[in-house]
Structure formats: C-alpha cells, structure tokens
N, C-alpha and C. Protein backbone atom coordinates (compact mmCIF):
# COMPACT_ATOMS: atom_id res chain seq x y z
N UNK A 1 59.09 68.66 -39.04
CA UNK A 1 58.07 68.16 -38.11
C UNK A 1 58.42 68.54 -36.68
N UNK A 2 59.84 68.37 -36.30
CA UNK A 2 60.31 68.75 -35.32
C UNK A 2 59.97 70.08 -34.63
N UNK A 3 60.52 70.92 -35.71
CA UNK A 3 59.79 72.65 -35.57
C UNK A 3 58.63 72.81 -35.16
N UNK A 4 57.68 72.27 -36.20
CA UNK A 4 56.60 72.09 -35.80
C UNK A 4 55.68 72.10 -34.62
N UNK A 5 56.61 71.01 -34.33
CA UNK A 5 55.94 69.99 -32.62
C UNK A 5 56.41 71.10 -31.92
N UNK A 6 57.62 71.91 -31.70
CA UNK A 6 57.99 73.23 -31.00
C UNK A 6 57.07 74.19 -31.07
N UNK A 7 56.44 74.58 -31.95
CA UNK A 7 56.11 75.75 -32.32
C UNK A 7 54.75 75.66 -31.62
N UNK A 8 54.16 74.90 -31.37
CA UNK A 8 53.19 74.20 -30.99
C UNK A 8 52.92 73.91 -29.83
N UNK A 9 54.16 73.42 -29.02
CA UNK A 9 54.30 73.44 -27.40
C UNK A 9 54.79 74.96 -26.98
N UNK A 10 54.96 75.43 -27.57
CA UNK A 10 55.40 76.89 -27.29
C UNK A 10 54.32 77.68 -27.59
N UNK A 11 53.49 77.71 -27.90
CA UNK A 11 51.81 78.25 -28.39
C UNK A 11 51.24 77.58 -27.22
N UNK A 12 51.71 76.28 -26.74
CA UNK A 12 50.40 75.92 -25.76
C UNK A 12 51.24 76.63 -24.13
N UNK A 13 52.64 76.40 -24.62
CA UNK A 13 53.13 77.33 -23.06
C UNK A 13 52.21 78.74 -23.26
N UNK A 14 52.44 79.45 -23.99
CA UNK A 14 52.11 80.71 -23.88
C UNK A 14 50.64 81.07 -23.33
N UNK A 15 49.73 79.90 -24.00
CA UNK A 15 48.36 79.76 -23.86
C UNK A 15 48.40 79.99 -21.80
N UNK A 16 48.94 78.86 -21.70
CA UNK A 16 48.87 78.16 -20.18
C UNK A 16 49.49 79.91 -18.97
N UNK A 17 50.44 80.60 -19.72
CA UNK A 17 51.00 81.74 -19.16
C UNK A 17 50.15 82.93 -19.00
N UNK A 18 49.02 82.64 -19.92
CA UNK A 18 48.47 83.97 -20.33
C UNK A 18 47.20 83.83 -19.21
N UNK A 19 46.59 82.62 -19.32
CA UNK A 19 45.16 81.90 -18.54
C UNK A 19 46.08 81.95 -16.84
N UNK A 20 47.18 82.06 -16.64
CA UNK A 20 47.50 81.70 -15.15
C UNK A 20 47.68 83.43 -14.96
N UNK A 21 48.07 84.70 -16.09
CA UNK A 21 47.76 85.75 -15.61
C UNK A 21 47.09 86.79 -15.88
N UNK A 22 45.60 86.12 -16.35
CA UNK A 22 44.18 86.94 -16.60
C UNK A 22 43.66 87.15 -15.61
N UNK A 23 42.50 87.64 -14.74
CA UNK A 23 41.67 87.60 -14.14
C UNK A 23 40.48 86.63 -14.78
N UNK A 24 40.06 85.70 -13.90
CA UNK A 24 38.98 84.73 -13.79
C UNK A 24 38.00 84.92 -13.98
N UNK A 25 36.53 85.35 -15.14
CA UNK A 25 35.79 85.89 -14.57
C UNK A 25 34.68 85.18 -15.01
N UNK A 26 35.03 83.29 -14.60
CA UNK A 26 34.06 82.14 -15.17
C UNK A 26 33.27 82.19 -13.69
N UNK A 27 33.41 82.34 -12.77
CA UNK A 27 32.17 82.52 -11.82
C UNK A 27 31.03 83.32 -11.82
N UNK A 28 30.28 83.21 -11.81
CA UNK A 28 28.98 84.17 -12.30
C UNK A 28 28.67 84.44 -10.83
N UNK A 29 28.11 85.54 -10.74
CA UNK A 29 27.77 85.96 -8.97
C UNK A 29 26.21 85.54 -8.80
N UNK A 30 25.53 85.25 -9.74
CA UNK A 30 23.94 84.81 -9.35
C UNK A 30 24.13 83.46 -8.79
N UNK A 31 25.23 82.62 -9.76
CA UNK A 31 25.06 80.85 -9.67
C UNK A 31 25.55 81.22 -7.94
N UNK A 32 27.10 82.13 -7.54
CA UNK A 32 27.33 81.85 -6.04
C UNK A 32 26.84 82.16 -5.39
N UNK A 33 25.81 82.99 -5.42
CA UNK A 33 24.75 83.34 -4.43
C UNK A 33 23.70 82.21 -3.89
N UNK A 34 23.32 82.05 -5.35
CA UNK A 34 22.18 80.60 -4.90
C UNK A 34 23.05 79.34 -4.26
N UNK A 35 24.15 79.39 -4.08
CA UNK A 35 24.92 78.23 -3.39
C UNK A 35 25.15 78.76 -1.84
N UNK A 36 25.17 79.80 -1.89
CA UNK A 36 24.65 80.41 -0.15
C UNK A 36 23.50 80.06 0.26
N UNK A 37 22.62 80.42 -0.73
CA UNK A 37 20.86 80.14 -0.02
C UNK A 37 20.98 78.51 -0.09
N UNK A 38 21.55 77.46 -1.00
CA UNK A 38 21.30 76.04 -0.72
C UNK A 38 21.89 75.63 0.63
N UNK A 39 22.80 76.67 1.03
CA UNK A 39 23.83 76.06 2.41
C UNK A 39 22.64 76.53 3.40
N UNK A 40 21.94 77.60 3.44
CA UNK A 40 21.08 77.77 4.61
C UNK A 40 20.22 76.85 4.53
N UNK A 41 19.40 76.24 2.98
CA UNK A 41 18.43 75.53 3.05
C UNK A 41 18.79 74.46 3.79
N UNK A 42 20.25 73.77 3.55
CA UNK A 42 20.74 72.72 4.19
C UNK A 42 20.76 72.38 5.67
N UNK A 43 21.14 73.90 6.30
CA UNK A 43 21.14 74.16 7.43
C UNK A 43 19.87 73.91 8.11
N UNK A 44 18.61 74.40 7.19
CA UNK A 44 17.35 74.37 7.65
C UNK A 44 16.82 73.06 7.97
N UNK A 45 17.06 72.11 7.01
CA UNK A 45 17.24 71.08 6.78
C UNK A 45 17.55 69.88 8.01
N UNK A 46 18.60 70.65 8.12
CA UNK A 46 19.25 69.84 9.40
C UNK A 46 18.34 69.51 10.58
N UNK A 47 18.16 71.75 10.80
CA UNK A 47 17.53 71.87 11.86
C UNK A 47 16.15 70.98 12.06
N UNK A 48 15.35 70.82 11.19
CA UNK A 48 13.99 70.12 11.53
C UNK A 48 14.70 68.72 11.30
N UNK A 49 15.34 67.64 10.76
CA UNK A 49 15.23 66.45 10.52
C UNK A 49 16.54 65.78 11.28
N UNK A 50 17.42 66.81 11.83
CA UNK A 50 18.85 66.00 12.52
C UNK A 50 18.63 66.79 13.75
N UNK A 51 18.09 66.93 14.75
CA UNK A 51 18.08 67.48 15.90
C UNK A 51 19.58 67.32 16.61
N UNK A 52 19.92 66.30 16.56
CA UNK A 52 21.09 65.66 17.28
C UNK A 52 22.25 64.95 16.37
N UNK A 53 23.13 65.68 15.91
CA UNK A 53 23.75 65.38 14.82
C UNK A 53 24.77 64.16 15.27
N UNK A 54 25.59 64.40 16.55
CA UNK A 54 26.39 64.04 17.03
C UNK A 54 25.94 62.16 17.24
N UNK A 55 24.79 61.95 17.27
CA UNK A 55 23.90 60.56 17.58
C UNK A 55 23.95 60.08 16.23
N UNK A 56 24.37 60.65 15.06
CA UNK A 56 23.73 60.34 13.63
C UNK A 56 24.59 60.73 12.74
N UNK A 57 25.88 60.41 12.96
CA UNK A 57 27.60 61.48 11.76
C UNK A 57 26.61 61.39 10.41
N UNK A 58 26.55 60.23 9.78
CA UNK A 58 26.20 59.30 8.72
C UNK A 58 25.41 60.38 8.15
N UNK A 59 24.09 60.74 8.14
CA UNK A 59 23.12 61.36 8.26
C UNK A 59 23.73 62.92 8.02
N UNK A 60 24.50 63.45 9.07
CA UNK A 60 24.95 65.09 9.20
C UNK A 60 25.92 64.68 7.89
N UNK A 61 26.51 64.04 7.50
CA UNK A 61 27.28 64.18 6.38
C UNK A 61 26.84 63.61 5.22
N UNK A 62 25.67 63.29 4.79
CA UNK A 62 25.06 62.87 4.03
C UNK A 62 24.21 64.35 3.54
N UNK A 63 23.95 65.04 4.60
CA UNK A 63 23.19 66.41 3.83
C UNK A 63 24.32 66.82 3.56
N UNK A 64 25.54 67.66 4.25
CA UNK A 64 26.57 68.38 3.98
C UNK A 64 27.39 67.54 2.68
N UNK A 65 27.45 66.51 2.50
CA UNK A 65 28.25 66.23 1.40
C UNK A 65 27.39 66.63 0.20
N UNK A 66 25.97 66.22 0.22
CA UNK A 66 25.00 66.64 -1.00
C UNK A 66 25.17 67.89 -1.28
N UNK A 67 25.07 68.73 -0.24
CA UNK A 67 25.06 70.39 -0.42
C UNK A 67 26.16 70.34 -1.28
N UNK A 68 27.30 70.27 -0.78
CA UNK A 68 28.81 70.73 -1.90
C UNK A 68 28.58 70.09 -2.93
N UNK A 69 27.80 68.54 -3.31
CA UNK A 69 27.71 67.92 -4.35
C UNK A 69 27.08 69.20 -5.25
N UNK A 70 26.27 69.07 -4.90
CA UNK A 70 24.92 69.81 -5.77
C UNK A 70 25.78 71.34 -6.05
N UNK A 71 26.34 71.91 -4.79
CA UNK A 71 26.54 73.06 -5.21
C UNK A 71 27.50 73.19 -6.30
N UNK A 72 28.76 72.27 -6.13
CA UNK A 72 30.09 72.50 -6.86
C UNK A 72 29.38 71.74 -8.38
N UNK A 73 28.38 71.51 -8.75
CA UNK A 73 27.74 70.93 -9.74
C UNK A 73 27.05 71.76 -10.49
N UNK A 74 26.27 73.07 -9.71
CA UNK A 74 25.84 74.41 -10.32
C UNK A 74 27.31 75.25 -10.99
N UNK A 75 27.96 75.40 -9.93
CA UNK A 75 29.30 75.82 -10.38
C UNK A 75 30.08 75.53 -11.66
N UNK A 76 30.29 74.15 -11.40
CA UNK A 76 31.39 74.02 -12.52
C UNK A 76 29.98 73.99 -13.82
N UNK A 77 29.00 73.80 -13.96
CA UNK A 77 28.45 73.54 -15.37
C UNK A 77 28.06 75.42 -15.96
N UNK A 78 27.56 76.70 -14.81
CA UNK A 78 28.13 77.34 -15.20
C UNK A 78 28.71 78.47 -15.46
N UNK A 79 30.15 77.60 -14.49
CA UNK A 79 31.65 78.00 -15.32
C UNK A 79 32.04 77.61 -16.37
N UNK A 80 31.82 76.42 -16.62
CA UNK A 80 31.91 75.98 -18.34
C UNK A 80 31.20 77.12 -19.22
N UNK A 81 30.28 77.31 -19.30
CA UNK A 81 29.00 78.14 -20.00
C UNK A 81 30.00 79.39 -20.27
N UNK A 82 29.90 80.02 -18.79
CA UNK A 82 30.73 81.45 -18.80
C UNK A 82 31.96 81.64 -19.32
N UNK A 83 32.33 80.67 -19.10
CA UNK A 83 33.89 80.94 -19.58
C UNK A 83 34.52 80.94 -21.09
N UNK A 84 33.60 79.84 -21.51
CA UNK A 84 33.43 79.88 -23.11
C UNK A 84 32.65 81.34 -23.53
N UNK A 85 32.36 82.03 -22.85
CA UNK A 85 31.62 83.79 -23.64
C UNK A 85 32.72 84.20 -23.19
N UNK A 86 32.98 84.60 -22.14
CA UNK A 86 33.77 85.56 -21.87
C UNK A 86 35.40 85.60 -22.40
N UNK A 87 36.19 84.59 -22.62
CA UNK A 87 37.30 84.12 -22.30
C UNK A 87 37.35 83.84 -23.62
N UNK A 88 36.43 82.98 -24.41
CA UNK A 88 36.61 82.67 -25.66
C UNK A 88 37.62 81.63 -25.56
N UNK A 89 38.71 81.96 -26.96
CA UNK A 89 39.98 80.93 -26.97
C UNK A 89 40.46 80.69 -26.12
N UNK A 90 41.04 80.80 -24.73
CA UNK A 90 41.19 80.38 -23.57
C UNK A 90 40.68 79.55 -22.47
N UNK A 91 39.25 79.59 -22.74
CA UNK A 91 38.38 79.01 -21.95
C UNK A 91 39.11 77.52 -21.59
N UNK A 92 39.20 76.97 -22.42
CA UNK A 92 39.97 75.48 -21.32
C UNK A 92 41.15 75.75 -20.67
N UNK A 93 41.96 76.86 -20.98
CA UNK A 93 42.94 76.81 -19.76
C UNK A 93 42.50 77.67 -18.72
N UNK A 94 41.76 78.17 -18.57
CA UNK A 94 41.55 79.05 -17.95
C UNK A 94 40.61 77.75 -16.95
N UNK A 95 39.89 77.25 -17.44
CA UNK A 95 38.62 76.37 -16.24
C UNK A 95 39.70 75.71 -15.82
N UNK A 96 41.03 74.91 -16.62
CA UNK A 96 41.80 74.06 -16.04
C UNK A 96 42.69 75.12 -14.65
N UNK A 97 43.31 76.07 -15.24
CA UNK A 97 43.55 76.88 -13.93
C UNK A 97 42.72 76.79 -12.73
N UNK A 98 41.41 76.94 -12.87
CA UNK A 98 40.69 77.17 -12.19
C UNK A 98 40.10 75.91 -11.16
N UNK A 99 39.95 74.73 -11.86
CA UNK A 99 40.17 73.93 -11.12
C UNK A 99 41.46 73.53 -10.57
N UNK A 100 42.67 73.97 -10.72
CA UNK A 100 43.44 73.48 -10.09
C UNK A 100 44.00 73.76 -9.14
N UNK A 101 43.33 75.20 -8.60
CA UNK A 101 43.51 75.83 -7.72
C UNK A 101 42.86 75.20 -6.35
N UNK A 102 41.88 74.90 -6.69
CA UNK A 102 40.55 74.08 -5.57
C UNK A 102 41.28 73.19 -5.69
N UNK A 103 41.51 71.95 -6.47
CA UNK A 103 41.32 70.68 -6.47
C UNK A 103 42.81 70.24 -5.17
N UNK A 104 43.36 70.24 -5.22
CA UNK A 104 44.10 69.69 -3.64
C UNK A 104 43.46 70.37 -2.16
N UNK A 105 43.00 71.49 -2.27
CA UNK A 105 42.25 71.55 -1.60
C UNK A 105 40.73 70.78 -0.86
N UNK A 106 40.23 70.72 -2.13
CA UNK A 106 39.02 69.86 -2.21
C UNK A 106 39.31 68.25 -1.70
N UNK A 107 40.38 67.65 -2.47
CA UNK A 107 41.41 66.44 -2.29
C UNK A 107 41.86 66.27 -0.71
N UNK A 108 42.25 67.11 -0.15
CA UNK A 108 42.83 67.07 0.91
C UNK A 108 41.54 67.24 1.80
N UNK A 109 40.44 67.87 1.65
CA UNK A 109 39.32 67.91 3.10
C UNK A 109 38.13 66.77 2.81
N UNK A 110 38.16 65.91 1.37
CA UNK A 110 37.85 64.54 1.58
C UNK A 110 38.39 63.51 1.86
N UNK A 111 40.02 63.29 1.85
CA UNK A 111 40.88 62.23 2.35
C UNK A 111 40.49 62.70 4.41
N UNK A 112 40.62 63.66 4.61
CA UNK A 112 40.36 64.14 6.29
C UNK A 112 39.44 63.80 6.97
N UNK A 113 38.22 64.02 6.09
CA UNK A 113 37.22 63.78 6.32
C UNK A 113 36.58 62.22 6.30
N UNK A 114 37.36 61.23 5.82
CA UNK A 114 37.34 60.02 5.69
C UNK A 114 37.85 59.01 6.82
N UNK A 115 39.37 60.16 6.83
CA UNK A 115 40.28 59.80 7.91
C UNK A 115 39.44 59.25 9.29
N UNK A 116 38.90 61.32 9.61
CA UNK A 116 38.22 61.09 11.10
C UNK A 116 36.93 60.49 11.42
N UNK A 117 36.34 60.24 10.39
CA UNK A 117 35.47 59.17 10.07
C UNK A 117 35.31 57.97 10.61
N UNK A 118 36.43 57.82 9.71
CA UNK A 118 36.89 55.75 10.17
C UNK A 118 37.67 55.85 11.19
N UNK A 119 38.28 56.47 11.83
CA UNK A 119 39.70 56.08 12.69
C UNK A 119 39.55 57.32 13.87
N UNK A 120 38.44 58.29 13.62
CA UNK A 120 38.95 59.05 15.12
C UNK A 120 36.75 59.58 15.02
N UNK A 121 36.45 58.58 15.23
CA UNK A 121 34.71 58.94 15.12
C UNK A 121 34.47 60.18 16.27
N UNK A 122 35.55 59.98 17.52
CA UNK A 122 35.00 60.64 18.65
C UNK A 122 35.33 62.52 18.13
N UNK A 123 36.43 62.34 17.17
CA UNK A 123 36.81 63.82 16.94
C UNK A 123 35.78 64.22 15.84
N UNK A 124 34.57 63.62 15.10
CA UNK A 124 34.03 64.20 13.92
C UNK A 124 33.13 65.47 14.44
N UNK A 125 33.13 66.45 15.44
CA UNK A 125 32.73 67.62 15.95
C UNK A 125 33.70 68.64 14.85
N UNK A 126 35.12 68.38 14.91
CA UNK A 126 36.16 69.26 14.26
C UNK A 126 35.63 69.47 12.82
N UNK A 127 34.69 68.44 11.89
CA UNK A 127 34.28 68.34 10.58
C UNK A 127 34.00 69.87 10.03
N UNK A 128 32.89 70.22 10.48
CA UNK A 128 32.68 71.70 9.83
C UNK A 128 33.99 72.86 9.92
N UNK A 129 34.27 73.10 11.26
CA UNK A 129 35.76 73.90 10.88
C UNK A 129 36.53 73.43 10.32
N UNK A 130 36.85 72.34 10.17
CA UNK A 130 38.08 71.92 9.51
C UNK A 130 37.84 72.25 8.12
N UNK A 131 36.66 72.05 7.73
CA UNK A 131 35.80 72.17 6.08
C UNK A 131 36.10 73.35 5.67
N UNK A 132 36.07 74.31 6.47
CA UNK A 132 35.80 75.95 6.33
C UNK A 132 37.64 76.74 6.26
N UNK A 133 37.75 76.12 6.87
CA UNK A 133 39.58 76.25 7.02
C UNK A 133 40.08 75.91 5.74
N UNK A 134 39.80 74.67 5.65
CA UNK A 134 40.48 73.97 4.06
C UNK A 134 39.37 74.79 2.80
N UNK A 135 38.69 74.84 3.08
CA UNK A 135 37.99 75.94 1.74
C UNK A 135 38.76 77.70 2.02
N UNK A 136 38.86 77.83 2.62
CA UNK A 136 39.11 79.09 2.59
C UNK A 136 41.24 78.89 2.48
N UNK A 137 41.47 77.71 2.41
CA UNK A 137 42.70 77.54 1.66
C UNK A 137 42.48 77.68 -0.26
N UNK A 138 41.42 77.02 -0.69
CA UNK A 138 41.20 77.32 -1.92
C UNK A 138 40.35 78.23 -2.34
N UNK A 139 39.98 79.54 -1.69
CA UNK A 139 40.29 80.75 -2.02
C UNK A 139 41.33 81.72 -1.73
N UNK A 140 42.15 81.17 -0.84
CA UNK A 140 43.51 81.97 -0.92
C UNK A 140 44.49 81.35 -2.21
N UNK A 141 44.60 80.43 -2.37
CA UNK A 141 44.86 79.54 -3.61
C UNK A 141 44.33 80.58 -4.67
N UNK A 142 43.32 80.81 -5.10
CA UNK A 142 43.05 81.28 -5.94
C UNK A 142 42.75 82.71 -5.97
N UNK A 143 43.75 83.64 -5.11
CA UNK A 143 43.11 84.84 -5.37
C UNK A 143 43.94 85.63 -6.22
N UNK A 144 44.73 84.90 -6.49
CA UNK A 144 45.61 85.50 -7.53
C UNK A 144 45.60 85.34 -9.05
N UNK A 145 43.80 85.08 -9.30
CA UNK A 145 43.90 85.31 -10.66
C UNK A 145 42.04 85.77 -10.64
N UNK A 146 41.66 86.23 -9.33
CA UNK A 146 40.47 86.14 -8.78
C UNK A 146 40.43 88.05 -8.38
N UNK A 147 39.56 88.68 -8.52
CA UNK A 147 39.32 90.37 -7.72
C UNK A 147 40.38 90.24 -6.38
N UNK A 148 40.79 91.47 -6.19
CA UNK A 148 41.73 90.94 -4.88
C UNK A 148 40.98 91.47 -3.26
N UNK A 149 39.62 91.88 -3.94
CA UNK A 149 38.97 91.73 -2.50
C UNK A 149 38.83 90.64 -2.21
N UNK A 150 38.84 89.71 -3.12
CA UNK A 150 38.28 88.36 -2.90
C UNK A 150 39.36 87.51 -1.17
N UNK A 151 40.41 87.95 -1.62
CA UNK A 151 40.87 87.75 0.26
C UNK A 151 40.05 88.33 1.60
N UNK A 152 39.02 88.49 1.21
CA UNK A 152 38.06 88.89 2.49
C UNK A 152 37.68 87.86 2.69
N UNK A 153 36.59 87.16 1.62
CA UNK A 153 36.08 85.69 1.75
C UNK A 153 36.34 84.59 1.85
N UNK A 154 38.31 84.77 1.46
CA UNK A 154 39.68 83.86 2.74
C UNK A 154 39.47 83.54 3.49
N UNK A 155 39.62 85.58 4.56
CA UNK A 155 39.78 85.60 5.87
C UNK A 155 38.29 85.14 6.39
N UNK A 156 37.26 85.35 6.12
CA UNK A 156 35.85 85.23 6.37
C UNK A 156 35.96 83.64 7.13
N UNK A 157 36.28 82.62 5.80
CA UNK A 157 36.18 81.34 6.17
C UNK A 157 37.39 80.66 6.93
N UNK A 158 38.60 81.21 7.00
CA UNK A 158 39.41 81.14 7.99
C UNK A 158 38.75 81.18 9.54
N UNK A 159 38.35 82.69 9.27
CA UNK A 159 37.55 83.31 10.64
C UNK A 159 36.48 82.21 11.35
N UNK A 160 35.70 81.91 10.49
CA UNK A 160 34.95 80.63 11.39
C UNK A 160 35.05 79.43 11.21
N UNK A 161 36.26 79.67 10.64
CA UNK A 161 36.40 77.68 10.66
C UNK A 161 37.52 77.47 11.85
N UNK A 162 37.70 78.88 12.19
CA UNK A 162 38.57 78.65 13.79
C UNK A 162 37.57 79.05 14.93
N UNK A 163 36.84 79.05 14.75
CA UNK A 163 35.41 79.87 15.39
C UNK A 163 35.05 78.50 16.06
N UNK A 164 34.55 77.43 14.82
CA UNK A 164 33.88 76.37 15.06
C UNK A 164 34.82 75.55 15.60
N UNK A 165 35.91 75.20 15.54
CA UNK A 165 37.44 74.28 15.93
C UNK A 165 36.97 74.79 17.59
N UNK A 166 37.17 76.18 17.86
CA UNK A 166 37.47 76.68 18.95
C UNK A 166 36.07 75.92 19.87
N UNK A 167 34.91 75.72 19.10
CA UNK A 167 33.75 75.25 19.84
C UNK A 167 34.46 74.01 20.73
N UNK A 168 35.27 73.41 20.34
CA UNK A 168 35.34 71.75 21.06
C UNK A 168 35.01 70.97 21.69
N UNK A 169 33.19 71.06 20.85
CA UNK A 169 32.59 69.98 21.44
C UNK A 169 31.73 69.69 20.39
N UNK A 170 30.54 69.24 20.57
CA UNK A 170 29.50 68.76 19.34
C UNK A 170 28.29 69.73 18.98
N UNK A 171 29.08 71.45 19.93
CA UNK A 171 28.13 72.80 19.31
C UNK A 171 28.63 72.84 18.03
N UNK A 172 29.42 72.06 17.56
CA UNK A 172 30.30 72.60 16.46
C UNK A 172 29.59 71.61 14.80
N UNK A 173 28.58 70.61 15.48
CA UNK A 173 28.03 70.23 14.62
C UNK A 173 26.65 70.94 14.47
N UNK A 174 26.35 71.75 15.16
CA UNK A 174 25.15 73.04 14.65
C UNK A 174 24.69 73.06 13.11
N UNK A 175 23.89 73.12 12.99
CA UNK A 175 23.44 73.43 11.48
C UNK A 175 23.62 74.65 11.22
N UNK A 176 23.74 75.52 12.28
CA UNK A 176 24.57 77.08 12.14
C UNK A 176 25.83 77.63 12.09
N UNK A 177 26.07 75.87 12.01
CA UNK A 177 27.69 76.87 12.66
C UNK A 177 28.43 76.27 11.00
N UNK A 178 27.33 75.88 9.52
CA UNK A 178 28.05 74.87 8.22
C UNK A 178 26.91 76.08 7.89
N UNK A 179 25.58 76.64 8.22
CA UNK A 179 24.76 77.74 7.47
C UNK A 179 25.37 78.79 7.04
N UNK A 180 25.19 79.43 7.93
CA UNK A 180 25.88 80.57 8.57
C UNK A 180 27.13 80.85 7.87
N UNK A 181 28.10 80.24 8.32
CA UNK A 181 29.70 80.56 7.28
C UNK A 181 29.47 80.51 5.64
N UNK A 182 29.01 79.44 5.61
CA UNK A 182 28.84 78.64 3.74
C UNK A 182 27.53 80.16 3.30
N UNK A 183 26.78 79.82 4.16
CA UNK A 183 25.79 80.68 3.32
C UNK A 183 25.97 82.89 3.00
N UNK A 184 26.45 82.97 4.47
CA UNK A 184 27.41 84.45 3.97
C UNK A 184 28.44 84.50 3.06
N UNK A 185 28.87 83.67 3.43
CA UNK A 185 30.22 83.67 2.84
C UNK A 185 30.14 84.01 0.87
N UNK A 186 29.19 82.76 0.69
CA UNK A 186 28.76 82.41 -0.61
C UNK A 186 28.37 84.10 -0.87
N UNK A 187 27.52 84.71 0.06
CA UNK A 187 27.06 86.00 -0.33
C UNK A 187 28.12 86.92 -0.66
N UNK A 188 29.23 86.67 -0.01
CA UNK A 188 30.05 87.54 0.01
C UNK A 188 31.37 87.41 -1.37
N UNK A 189 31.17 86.43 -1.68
CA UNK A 189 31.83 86.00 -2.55
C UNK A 189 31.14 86.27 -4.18
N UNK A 190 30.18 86.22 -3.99
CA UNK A 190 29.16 86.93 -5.30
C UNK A 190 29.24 88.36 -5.14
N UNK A 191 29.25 88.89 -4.46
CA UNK A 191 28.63 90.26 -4.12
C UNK A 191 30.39 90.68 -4.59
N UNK A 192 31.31 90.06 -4.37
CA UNK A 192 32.92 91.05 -4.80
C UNK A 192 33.13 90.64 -6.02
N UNK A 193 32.43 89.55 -6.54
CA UNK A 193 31.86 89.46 -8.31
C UNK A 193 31.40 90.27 -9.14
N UNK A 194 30.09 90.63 -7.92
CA UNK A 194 29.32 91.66 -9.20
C UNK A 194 29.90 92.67 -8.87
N UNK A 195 30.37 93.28 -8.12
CA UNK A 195 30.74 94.70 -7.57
C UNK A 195 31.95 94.91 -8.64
N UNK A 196 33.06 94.20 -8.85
CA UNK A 196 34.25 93.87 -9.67
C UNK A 196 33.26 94.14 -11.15
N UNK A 197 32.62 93.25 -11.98
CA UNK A 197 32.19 93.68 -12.80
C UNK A 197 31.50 94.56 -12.91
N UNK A 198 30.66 95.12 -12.21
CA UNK A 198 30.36 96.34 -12.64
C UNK A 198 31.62 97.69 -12.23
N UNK A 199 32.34 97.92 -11.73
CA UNK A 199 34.21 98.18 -11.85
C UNK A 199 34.26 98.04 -13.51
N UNK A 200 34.37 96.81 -13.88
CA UNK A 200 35.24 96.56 -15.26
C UNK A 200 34.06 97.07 -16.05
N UNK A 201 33.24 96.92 -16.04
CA UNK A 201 32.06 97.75 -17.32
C UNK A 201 32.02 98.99 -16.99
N UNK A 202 32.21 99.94 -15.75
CA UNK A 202 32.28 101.58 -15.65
C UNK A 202 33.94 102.11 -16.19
N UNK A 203 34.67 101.55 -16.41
CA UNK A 203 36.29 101.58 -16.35
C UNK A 203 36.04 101.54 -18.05
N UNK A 204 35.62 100.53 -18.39
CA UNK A 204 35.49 100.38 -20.15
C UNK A 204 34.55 101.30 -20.65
C-alpha cells in the first residue's frame, strides 16, 4: 500500500512538473479581446454617468470592480472549456498553475485597494495605477509558461500604471486613464495569442 501511495505522489509530482513546463494555451484570444472592449465600455460608462469621480470613490469603484468581476468571469469559465480540449489530461494542473500565478497578485491589489479606501481616502487617485502595476506583476508572473512576447503586455501595463501614479492628482481617476491601458492592453494580449497560434499551426 505504501508503494502504492508513492507511486502515486510521484505520478502527481510529475503531473504538477510537466503543467509548470508546457506552454499555456487555456486563454483563448477572442474571450481577451472582448475583455478590452468591456474595459472601454466601462470607461464609456464612466464618462457619461461619473463626471467627477473623485466626489463619488464608491461609485468609480463599483464600475471598475464589476468590469474585472465580469471580465475575470468570461475568463476563467473559458479557460476551463479550453483547457480541457487542448491540454486534455492535464487540464487541472495546468488551470491550477494558471491561477496561481495571478492569484497573489490579484490578493495583493484587493487587500490595497481596501487599505486606501478605509485609511488613506485622500490617496484613492493612486487606485488605477496602482491596479495596472500590480496586474502587469501577474503577467510577468506568468510569462514563463505564457508566448514570450507576452512580456510586452508586462511592460505595456507597467508603462501606464507609472503613467497614471505619475498623474498625482485626481486626472488619474479619468475613465481614460483604467480604458485606455485595460482596453489595449487586453488587445494586445489576444493579438500575441492568436499570432503564437497561428506560429504553432504553420510550424506543425
């Protein structure tokens, strides 16, 4: 029985070794695209119904939290889908990889975001860069089992989430300045998807 139970944790190491050095390819580039166009809709959003964000946090983070709700909700249901075709027997370590790459990331810019919330209201201008900074930590997190252009759409959200920091004031709650990044970005992040697969289907 002993053997057994070995033989068994040693099948699931191997499993866990193999899913941490495949390439990822449970993101579908249509679902991340349409999570660009929901960030502009959001943006749009803003623009006609929050004129003045800075008068109204509650409100500016009530659309922006829905957006990631909704979006990371297209996402993970399907990455589930995809990953079970493509990946087959792997598929749960592979989504578990995959979330675990985001998830302290994700973890860490809602504890922040709570933080400056309750305890520093006058700093919630920093919200969107700070958002864009810590996301573009969980695509550097994950580009190592991800296309390796995919470090563009890193540096991308690095790039304006110091863009918007650098604003330091309440231009930085713009509905352009959470559109704009989220919604290229998203483009850009599909677009080194499909470009990559169609790579792996001309190569095969």
């Amino acid at each position: 029985m002993n053997e057994l139970n070995k033989a068994l944790g040693d099948i699931s190491s191997i499993r866990r070794q193999m899913a941490r050095s495949t390439e990822f390819r449970g993101y579908g580039p249509a679902t991340l695209a349409a999570t660009g166009l929901i960030a502009m809709v959001a943006a749009l959003a803003q623009a006609i119904w929050l004129p003045d964000p800075a008068k109204a946090v509650s409100s500016y983070l009530a659309i922006w939290i829905s957006t990631a709700i909704l979006s990371a909700g297209l996402i993970a249901t399907q990455m589930r889908a995809r990953t079970r075709r493509i990946h087959s027997g792997m598929a749960d370590e592979m989504v578990r990889t995959a979330v675990e790459q985001f998830l302290p990331s994700a973890g860490a810019g809602f504890l922040m975001t709570m933080v400056l919330v309750r305890f520093v209201p006058g700093a919630t201008w920093m919200l969107p860069g700070m958002w864009q900074v810590i996301y573009s930590l969980g695509v550097f997190s994950s580009c190592r089992f991800l296309p390796r252009p995919m470090i563009a759409a890193g540096l991308w959200y690095l790039a304006t989430g110091l863009v918007c920091m650098g604003l330091a004031d309440n231009r930085a709650l713009s509905p352009w300045a959470m559109g704009v990044p989220y919604g290229a970005g998203q483009l850009l992040v599909a677009a080194i998807l499909f470009f990559n697969a169609r790579e792996g289907e001309d190569e095969t």
